[in-house]
N, C-alpha and C. Protein backbone atom coordinates (compact mmCIF):
# COMPACT_ATOMS: atom_id res chain seq x y z
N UNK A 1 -16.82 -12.78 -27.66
CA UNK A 1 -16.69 -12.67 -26.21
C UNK A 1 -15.20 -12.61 -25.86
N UNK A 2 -15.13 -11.61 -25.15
CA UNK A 2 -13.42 -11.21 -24.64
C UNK A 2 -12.89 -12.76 -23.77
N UNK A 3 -11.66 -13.11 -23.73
CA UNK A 3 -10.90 -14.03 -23.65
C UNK A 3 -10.29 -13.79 -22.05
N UNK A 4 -10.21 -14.46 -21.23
CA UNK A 4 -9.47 -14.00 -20.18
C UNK A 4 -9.54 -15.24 -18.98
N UNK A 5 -7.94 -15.20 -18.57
CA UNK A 5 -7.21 -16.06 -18.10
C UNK A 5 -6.36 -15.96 -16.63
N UNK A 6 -6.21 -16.90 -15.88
CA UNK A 6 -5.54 -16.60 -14.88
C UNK A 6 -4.76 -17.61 -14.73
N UNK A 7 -3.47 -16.92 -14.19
CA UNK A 7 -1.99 -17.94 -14.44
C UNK A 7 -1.34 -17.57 -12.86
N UNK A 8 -0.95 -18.34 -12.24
CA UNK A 8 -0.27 -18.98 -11.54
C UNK A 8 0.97 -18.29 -11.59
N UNK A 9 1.93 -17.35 -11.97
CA UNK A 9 2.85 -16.99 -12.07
C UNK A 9 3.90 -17.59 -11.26
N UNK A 10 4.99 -18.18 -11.43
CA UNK A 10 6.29 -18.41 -10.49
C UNK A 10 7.14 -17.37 -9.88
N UNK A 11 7.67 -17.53 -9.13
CA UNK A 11 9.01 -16.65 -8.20
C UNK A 11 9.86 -16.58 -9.86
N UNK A 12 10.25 -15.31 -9.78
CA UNK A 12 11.39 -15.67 -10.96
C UNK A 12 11.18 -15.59 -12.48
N UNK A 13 9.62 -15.13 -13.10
CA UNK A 13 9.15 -15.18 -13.84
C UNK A 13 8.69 -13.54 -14.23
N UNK A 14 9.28 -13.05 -15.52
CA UNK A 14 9.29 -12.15 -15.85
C UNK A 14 7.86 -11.35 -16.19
N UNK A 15 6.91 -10.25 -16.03
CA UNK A 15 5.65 -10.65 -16.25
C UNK A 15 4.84 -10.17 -17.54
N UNK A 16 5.63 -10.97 -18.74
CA UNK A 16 5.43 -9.93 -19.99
C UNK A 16 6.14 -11.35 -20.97
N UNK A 17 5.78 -11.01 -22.19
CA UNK A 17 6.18 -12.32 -23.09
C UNK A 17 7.45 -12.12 -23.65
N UNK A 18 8.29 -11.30 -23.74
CA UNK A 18 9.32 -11.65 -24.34
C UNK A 18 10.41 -10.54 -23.85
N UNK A 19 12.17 -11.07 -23.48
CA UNK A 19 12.64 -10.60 -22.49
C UNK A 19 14.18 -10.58 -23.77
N UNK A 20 14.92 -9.59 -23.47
CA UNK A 20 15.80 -9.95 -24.55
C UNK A 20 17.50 -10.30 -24.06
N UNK A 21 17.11 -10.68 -22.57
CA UNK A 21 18.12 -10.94 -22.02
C UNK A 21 18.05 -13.13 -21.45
N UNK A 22 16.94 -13.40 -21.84
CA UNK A 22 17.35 -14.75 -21.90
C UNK A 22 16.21 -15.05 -20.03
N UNK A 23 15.82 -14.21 -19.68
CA UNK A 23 14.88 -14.35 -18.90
C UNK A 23 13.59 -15.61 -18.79
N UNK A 24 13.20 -15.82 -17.82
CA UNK A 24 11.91 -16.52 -18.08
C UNK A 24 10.84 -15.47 -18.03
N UNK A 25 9.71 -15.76 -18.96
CA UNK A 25 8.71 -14.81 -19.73
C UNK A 25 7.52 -15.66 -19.42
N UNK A 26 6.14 -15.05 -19.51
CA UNK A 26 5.22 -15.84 -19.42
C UNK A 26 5.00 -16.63 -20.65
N UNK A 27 5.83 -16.56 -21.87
CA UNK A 27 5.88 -16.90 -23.07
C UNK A 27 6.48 -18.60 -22.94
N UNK A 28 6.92 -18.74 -21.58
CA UNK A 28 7.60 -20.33 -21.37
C UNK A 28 6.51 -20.99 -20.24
N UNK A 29 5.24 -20.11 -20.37
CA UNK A 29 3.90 -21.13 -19.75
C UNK A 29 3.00 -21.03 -20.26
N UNK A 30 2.74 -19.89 -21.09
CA UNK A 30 1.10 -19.97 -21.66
C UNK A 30 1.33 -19.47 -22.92
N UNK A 31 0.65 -20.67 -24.07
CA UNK A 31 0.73 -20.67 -25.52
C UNK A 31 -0.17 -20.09 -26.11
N UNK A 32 -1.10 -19.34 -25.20
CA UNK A 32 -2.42 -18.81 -25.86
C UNK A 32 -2.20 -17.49 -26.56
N UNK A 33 -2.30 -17.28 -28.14
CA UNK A 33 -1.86 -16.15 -28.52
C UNK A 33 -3.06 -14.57 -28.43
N UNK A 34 -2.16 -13.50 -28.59
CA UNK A 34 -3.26 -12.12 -28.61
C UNK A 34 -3.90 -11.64 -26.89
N UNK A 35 -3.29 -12.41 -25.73
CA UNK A 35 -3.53 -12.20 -25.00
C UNK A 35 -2.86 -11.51 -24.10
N UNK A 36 -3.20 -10.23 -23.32
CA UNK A 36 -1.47 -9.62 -22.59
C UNK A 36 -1.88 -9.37 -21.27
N UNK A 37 -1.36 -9.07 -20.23
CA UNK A 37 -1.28 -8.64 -18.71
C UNK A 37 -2.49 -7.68 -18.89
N UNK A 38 -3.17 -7.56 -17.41
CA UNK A 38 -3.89 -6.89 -17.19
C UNK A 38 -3.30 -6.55 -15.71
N UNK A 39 -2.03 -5.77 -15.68
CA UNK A 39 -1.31 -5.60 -14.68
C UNK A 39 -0.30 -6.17 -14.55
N UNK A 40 0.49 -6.24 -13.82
CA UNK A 40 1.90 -6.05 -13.23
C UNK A 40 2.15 -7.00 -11.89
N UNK A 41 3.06 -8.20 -12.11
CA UNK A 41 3.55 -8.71 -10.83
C UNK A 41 4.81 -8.92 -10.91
N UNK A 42 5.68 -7.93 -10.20
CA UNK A 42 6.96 -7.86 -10.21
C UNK A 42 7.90 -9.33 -9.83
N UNK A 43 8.85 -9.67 -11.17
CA UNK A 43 9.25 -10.59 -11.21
C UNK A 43 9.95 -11.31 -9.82
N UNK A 44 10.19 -11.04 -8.62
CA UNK A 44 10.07 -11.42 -7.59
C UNK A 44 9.00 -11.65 -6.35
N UNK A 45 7.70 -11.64 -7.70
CA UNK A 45 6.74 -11.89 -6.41
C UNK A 45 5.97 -13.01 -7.59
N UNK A 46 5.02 -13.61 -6.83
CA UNK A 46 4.28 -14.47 -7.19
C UNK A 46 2.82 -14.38 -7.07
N UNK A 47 2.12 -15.65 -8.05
CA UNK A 47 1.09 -15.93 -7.83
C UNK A 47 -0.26 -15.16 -8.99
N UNK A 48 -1.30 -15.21 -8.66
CA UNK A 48 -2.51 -14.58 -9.37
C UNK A 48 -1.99 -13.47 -10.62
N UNK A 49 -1.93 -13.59 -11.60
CA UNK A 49 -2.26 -12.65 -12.54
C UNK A 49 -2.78 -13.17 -13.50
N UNK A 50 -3.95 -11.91 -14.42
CA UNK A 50 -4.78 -11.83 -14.86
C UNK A 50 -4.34 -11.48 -16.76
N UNK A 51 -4.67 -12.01 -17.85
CA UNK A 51 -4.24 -11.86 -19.32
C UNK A 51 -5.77 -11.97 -19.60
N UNK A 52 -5.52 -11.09 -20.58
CA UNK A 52 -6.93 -10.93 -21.64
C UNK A 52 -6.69 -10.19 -22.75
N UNK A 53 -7.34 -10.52 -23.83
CA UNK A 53 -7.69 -9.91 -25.49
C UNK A 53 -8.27 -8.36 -25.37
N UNK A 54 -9.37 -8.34 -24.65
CA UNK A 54 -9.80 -7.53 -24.53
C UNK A 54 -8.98 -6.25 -24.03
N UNK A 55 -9.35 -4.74 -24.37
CA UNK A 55 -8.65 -3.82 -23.87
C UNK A 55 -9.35 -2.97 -23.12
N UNK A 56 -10.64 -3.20 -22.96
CA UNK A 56 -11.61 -2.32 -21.96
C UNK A 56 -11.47 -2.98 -20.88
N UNK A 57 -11.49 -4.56 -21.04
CA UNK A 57 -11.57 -5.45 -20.04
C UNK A 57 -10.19 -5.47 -18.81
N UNK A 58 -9.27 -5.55 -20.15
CA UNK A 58 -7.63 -4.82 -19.44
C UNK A 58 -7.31 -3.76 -18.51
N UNK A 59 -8.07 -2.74 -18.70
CA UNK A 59 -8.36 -0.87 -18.21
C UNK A 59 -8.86 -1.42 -17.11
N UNK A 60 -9.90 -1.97 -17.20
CA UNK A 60 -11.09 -1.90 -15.86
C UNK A 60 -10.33 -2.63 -14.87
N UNK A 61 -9.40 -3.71 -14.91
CA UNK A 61 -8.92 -4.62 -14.38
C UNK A 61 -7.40 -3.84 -13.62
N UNK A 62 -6.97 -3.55 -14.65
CA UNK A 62 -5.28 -2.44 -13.93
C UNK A 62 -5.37 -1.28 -13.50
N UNK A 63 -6.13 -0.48 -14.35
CA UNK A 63 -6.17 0.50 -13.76
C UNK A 63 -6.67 1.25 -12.58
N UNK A 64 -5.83 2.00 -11.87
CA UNK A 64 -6.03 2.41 -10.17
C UNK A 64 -7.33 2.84 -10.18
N UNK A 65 -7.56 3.59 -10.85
CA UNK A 65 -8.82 4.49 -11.00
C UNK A 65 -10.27 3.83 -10.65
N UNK A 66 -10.03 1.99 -10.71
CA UNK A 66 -11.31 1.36 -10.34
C UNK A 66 -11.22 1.05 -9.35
N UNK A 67 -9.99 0.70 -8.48
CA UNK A 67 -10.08 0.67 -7.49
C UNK A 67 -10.25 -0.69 -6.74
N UNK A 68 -10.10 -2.25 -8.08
CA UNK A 68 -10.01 -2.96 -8.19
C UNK A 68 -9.18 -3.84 -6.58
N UNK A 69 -10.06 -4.30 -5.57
CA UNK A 69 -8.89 -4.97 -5.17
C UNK A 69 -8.14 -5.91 -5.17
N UNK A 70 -7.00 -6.26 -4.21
CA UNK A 70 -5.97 -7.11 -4.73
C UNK A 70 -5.52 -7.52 -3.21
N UNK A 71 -5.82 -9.11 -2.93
CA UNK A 71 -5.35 -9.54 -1.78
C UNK A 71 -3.86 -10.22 -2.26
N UNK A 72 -3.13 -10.27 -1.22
CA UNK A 72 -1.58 -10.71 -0.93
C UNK A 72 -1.66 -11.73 0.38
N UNK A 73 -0.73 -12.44 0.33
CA UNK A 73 0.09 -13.23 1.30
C UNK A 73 1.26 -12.95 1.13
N UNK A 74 1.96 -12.23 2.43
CA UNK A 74 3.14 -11.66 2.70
C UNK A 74 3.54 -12.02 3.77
N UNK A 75 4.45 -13.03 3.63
CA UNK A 75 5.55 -13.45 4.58
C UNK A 75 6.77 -12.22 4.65
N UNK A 76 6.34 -12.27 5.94
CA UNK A 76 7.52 -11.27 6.64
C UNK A 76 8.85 -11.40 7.61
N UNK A 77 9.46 -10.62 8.06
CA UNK A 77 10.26 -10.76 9.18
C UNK A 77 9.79 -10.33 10.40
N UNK A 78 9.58 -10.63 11.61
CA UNK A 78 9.52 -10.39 12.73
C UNK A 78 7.64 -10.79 12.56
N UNK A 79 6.92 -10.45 13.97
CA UNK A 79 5.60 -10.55 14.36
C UNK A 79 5.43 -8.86 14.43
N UNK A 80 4.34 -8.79 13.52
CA UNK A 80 3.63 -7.66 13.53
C UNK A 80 2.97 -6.86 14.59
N UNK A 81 3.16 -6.39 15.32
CA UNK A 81 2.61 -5.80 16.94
C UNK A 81 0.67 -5.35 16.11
N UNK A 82 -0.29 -4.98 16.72
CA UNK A 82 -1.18 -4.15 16.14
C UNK A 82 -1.00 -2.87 16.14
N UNK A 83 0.31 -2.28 16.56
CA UNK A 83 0.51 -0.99 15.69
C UNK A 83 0.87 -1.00 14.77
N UNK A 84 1.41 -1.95 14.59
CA UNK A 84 2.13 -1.88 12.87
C UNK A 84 1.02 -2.38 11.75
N UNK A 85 -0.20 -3.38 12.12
CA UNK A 85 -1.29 -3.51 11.30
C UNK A 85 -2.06 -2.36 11.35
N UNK A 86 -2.36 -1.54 12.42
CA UNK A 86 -3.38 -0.53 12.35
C UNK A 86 -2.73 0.50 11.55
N UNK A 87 -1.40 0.75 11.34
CA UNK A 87 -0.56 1.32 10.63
C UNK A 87 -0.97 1.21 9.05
N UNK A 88 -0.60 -0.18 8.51
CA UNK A 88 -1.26 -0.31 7.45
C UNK A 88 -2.37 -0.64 7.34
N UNK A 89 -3.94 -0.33 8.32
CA UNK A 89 -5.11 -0.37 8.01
C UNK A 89 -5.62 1.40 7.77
N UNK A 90 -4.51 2.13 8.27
CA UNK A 90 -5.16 3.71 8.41
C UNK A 90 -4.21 4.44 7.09
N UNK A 91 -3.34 3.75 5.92
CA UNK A 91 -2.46 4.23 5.42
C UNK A 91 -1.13 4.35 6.15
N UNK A 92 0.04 4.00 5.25
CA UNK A 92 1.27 4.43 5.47
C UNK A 92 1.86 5.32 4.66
N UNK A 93 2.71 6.21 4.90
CA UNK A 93 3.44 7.58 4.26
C UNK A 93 4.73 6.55 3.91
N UNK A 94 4.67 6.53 2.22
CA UNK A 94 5.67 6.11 1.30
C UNK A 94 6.53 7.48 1.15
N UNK A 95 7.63 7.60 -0.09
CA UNK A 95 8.38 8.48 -0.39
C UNK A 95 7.24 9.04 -1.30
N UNK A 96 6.32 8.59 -2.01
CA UNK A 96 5.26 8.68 -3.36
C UNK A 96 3.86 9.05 -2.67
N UNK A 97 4.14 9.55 -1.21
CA UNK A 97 2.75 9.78 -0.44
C UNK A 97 1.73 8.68 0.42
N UNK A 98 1.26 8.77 0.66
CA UNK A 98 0.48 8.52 1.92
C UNK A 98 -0.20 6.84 1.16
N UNK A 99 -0.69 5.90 1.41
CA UNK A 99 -1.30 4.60 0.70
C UNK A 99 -2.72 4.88 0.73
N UNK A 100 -3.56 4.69 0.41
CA UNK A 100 -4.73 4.07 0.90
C UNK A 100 -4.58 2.86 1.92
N UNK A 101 -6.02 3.32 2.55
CA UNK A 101 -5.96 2.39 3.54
C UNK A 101 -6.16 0.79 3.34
N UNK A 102 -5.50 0.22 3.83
CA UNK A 102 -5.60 -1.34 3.65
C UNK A 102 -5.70 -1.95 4.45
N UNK A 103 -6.34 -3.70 3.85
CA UNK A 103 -6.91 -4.07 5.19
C UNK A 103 -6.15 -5.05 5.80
N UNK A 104 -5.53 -5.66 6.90
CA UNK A 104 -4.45 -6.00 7.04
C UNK A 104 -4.63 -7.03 8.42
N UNK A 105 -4.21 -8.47 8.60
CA UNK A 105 -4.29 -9.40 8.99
C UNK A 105 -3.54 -10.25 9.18
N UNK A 106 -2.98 -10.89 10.44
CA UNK A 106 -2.42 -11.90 10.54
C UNK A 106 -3.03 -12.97 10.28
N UNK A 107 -2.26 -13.88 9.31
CA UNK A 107 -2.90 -15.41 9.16
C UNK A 107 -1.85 -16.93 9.26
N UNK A 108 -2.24 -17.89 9.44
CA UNK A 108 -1.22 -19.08 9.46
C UNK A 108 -0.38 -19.24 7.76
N UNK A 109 0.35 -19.84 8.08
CA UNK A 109 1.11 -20.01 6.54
C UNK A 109 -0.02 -20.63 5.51
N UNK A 110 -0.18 -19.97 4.43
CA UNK A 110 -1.66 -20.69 3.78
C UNK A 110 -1.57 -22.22 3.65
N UNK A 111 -2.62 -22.92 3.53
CA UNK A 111 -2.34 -24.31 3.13
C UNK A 111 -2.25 -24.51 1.90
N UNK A 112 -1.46 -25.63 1.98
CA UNK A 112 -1.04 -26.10 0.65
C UNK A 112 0.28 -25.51 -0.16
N UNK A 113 0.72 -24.54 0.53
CA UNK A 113 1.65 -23.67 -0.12
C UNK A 113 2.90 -24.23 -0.86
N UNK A 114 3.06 -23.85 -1.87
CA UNK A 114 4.14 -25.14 -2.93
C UNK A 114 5.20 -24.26 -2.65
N UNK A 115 6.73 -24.90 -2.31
CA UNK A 115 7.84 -24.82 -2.20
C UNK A 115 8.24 -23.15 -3.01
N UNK A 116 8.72 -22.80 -3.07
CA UNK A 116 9.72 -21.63 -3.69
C UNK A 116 10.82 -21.94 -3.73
N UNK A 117 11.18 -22.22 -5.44
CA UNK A 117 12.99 -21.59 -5.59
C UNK A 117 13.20 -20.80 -6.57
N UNK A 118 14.47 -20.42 -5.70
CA UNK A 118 14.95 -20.50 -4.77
C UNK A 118 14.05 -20.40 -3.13
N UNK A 119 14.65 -21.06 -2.26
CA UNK A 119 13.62 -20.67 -0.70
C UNK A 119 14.19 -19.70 0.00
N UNK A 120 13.01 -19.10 0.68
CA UNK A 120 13.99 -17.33 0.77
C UNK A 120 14.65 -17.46 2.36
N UNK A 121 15.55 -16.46 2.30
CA UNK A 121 16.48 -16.49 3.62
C UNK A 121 15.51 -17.19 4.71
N UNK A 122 16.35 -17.98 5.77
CA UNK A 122 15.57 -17.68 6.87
C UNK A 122 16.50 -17.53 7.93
N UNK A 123 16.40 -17.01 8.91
CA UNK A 123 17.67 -16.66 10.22
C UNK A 123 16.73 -17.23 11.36
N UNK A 124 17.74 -17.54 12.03
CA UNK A 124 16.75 -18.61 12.87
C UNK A 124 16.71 -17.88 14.42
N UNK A 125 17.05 -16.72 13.82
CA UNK A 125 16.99 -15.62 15.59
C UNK A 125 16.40 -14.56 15.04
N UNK A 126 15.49 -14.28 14.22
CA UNK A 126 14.51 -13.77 13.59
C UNK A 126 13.08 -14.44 13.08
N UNK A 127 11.98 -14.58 13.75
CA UNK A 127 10.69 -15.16 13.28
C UNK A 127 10.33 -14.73 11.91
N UNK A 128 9.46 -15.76 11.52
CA UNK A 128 9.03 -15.06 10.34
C UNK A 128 7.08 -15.02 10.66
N UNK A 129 6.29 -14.35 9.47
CA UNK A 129 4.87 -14.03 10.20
C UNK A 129 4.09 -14.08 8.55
N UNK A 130 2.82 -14.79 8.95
CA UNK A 130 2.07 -14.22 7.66
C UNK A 130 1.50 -13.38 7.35
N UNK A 131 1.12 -12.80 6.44
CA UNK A 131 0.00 -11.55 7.35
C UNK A 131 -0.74 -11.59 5.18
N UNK A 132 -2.13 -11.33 5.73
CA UNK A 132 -3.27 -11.29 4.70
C UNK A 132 -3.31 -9.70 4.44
N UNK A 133 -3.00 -8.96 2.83
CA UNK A 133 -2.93 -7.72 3.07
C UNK A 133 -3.97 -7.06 1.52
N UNK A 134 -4.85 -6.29 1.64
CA UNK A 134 -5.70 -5.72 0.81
C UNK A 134 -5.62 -4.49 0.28
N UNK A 135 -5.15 -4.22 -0.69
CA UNK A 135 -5.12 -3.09 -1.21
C UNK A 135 -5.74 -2.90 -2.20
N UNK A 136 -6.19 -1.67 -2.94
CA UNK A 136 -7.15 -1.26 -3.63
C UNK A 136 -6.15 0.18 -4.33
N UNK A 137 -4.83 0.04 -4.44
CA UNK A 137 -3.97 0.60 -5.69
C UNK A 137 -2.92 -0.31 -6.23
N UNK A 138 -2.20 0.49 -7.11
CA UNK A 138 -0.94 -0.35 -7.01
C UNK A 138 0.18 0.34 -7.80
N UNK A 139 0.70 0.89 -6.81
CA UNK A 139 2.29 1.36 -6.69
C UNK A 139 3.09 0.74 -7.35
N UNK A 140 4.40 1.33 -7.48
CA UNK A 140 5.63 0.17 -7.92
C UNK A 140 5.87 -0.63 -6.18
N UNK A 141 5.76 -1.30 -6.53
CA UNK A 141 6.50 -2.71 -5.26
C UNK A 141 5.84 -1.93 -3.79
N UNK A 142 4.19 -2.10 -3.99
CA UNK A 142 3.64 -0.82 -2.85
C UNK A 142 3.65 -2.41 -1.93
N UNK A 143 3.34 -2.98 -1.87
CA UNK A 143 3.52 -3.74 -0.42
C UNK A 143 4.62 -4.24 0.29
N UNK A 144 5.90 -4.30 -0.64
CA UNK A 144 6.94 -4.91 -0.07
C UNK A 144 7.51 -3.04 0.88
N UNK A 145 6.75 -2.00 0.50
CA UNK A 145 7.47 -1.01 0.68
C UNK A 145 6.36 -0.43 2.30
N UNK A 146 5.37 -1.14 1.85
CA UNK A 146 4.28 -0.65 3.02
C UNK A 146 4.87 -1.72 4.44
N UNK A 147 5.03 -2.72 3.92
CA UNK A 147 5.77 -3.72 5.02
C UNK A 147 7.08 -3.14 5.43
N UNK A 148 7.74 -2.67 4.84
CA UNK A 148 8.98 -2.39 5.30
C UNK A 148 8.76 -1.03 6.09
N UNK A 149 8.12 -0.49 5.55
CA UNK A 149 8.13 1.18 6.41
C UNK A 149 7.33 0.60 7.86
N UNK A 150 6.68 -0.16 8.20
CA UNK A 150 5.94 -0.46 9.64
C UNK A 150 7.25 -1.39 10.29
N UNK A 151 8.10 -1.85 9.93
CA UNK A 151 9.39 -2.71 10.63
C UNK A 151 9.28 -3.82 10.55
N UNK A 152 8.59 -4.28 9.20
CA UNK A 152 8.92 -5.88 8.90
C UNK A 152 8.88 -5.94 7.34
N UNK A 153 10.07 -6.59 7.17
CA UNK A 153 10.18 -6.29 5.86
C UNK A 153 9.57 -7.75 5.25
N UNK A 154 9.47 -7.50 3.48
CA UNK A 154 8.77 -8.84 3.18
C UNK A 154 9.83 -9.73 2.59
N UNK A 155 10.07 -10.94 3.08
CA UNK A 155 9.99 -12.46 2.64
C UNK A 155 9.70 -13.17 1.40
N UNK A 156 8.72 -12.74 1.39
CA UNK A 156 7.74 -14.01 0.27
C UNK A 156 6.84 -13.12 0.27
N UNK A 157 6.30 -12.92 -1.50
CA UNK A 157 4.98 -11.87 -1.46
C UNK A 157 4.19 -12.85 -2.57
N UNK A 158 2.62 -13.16 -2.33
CA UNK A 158 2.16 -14.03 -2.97
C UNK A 158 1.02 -13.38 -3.64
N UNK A 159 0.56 -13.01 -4.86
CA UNK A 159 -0.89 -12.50 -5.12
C UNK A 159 -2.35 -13.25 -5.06
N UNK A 160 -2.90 -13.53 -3.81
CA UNK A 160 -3.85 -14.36 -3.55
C UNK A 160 -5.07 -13.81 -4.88
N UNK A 161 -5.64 -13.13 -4.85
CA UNK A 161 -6.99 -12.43 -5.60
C UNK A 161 -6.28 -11.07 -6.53
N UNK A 162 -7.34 -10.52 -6.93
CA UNK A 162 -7.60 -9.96 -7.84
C UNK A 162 -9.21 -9.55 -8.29
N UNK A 163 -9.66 -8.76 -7.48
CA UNK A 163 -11.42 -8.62 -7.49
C UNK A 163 -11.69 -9.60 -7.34
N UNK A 164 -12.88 -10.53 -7.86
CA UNK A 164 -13.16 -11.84 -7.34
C UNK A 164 -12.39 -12.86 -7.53
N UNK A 165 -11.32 -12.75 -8.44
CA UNK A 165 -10.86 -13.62 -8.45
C UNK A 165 -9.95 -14.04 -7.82
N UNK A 166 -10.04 -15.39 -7.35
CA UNK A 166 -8.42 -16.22 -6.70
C UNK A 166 -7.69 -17.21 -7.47
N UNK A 167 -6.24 -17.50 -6.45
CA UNK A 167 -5.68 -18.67 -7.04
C UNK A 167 -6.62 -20.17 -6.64
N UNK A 168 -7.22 -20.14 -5.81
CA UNK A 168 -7.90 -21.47 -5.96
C UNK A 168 -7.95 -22.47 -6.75
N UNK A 169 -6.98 -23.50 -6.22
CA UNK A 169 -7.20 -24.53 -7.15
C UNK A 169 -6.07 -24.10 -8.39
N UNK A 170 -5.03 -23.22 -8.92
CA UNK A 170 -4.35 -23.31 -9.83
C UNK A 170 -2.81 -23.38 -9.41
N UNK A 171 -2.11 -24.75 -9.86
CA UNK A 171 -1.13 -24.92 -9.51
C UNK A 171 -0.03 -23.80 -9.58
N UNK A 172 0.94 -23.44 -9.32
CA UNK A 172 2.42 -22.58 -9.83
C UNK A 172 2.67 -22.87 -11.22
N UNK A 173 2.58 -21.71 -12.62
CA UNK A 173 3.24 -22.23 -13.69
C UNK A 173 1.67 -22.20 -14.71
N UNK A 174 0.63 -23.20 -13.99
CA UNK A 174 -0.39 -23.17 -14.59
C UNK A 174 -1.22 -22.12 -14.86
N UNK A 175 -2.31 -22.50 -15.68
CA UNK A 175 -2.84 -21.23 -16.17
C UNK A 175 -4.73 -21.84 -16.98
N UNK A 176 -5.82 -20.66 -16.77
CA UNK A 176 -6.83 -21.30 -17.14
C UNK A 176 -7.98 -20.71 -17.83
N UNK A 177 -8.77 -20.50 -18.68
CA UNK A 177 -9.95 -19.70 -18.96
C UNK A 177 -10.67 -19.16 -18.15
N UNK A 178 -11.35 -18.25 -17.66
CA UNK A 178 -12.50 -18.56 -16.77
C UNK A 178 -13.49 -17.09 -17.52
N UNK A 179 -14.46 -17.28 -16.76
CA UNK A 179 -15.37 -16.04 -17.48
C UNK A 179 -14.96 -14.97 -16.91
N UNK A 180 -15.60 -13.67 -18.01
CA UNK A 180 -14.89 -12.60 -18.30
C UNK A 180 -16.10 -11.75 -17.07
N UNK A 181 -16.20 -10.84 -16.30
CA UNK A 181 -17.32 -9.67 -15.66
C UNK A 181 -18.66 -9.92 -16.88
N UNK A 182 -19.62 -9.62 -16.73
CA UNK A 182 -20.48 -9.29 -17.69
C UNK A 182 -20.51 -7.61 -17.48
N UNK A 183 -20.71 -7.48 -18.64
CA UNK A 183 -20.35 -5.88 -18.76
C UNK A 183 -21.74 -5.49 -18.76
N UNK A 184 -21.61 -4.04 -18.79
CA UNK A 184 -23.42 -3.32 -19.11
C UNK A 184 -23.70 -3.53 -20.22
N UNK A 185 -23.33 -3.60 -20.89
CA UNK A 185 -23.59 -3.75 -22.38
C UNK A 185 -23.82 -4.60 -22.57
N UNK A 186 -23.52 -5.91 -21.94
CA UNK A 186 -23.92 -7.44 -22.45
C UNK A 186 -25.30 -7.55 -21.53
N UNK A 187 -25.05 -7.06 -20.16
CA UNK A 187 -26.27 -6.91 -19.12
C UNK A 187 -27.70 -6.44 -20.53
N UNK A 188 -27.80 -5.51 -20.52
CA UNK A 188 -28.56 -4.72 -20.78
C UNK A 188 -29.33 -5.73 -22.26
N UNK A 189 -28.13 -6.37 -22.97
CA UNK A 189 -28.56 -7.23 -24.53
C UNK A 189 -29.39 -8.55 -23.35
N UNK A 190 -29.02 -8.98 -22.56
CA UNK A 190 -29.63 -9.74 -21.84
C UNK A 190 -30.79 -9.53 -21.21
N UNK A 191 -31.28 -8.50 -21.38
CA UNK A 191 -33.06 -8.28 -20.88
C UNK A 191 -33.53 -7.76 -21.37
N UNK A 192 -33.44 -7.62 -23.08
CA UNK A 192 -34.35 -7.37 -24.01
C UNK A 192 -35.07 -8.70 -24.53
């Protein structure tokens, strides 16, 4: 049975095991060997990512083509008007073309939210805003770039989910087993 894990990633944390510049790697939180990314969280963002053995399991999970979604908490600058959410609910025009549409929400600062350091700018004649954001690709740095093209740039970008899965319950740093999709193939051995 394929192996697969979800880690807590930190601000500042490189997202790959070994860095040859003296970086922090996920190799300085999780000792579990044969296991690698099933996607990409750019070392200035945080939160939810997904490692597994498996390589079908890996595909189905990163790759655009499924269509997999992926909720965020994105602290921004300024208050979002609803043109600028309906903006990113109907697609925004990147330099790389147009987004899919995403689904896009103001929310309170999540609870429980553990400190960041460094803690990011704040100007105190500029608000800051949360906003809950859903996408179903993934670009290089497509949300910090979808926020910025509507006139609020991002703050703090957090990876809440990942298809069903969330951070629920997993501290910053930490990391945990959980079960893998049941596939058709296991479906199918299951009702003979």
């Amino acid at each position: 049975m394929p192996r697969l894990l979800r880690f807590n990633k930190p601000f500042d944390v490189l997202p790959q095991f070994t860095d040859g510049q003296g970086r922090s790697t996920l190799a300085d939180f999780i000792d579990l060997k044969g296991v690698y990314p099933a996607g990409r969280l750019d070392r200035d963002s945080e939160g939810l990512m997904l490692l597994t053995d498996d390589g079908k399991l890996q595909a189905s999970i990163a790759d655009p083509r499924h269509k997999m979604a992926k909720t965020y908490w994105v602290q921004v600058e300024g208050t979002p008007d609803e043109t600028a959410l309906a903006a990113l609910r109907k697609g925004v025009e990147l330099k790389d073309g147009l987004t899919r549409p995403a689904k896009a929400r103001l929310m309170a600062e999540p609870p429980g939210l553990w400190p960041r350091t460094p803690p990011i700018r704040v100007r105190k004649s500029v608000p800051d805003t949360w906003l809950e954001l859903t996408i179903s690709e993934g670009r290089n740095r497509q949300v910090r770039r979808m926020t910025a093209a509507v006139g609020h740039p991002t703050l703090r970008l957090i990876r809440y989910g990942i298809g069903a899965w969330t951070l629920d319950g997993l501290a910053p740093g930490r990391w945990d087993l959980i079960d893998p999709p049941a596939t058709p193939t296991a479906d199918r051995r299951r009702r003979r």
